[in-house]
C-alpha atoms as a PDB file:
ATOM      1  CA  UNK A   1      18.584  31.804 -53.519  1.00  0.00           C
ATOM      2  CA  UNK A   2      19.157  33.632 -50.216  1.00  0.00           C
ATOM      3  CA  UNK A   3      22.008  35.556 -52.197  1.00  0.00           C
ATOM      4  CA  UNK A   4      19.627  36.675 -54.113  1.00  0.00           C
ATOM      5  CA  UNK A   5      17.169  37.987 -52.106  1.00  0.00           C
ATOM      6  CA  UNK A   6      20.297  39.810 -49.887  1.00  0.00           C
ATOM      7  CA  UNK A   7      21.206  41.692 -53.439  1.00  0.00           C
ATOM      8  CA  UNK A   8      17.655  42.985 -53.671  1.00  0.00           C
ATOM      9  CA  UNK A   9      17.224  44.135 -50.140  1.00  0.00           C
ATOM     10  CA  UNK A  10      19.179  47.442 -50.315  1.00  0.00           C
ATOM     11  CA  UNK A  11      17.402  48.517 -53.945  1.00  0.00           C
ATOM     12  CA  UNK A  12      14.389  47.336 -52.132  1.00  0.00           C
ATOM     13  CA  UNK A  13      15.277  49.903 -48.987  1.00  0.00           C
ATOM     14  CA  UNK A  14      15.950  52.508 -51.055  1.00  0.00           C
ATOM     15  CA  UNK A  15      13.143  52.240 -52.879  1.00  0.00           C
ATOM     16  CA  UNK A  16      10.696  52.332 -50.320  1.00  0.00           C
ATOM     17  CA  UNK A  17      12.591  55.639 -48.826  1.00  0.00           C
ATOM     18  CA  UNK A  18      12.213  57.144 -51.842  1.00  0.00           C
ATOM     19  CA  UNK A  19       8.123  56.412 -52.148  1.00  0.00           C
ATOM     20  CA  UNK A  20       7.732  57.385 -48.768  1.00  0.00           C
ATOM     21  CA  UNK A  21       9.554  60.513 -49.110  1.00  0.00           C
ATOM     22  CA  UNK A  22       7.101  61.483 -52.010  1.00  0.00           C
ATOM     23  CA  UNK A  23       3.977  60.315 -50.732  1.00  0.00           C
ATOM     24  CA  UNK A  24       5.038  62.856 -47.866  1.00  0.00           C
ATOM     25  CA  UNK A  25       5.789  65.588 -50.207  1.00  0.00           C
ATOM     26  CA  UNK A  26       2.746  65.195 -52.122  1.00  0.00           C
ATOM     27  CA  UNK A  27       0.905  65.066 -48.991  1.00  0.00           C
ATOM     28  CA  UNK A  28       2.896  68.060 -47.612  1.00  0.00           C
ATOM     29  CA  UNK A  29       2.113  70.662 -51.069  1.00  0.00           C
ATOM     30  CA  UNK A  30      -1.815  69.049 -50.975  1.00  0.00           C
ATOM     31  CA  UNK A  31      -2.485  69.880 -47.405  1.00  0.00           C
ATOM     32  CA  UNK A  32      -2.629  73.898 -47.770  1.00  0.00           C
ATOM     33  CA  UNK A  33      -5.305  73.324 -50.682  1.00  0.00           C
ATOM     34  CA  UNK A  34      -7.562  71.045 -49.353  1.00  0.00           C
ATOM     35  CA  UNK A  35      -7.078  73.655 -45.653  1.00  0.00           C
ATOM     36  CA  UNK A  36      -7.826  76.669 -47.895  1.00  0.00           C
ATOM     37  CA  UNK A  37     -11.071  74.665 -49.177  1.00  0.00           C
ATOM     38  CA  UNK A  38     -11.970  73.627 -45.766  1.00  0.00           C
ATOM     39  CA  UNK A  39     -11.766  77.227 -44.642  1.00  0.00           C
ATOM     40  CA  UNK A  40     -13.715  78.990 -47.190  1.00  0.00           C
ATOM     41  CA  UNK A  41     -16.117  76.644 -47.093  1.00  0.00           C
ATOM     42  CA  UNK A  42     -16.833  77.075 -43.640  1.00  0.00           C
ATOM     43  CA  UNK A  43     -16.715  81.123 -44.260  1.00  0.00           C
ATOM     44  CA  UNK A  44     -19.461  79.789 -46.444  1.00  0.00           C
ATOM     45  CA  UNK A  45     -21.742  77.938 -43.883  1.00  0.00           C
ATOM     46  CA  UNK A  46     -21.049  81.366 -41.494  1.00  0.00           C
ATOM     47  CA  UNK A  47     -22.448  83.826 -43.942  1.00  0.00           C
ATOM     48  CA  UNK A  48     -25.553  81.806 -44.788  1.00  0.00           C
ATOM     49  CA  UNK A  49     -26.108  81.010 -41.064  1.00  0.00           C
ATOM     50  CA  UNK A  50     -25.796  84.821 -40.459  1.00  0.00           C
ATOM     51  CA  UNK A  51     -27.973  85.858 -43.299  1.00  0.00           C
ATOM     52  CA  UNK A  52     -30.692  83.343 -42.016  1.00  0.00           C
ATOM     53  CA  UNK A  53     -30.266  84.670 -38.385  1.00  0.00           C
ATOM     54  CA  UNK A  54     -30.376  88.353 -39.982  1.00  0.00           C
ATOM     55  CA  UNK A  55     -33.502  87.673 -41.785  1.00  0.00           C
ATOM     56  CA  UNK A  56     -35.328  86.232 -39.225  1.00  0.00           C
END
């Protein structure tokens, strides 16, 4: 049995490398999106504060 389990623990290694290694790419080619969104969203929020302030 523990034969077993000591055939299966370097497939087993290898696979988590690999899911961790493309959870971080994923992660890595997301990140400049959701930054982009963040920042036009707050150019957003500025312009509408400014118009209010402008208005007033």
């Amino acid at each position: 049995m523990l034969q077993d389990l000591a055939a299966l623990a370097a497939p087993a290694i290898v696979c988590a490398a690999f899911l961790v290694g493309a959870w971080v790419l994923v992660r890595k080619e997301l990140a400049p999106k959701r930054r982009q969104r963040s920042r036009e969203a707050t150019a957003s929020a500025e312009r509408s504060q400014d118009r209010q302030q402008g208005g007033s």
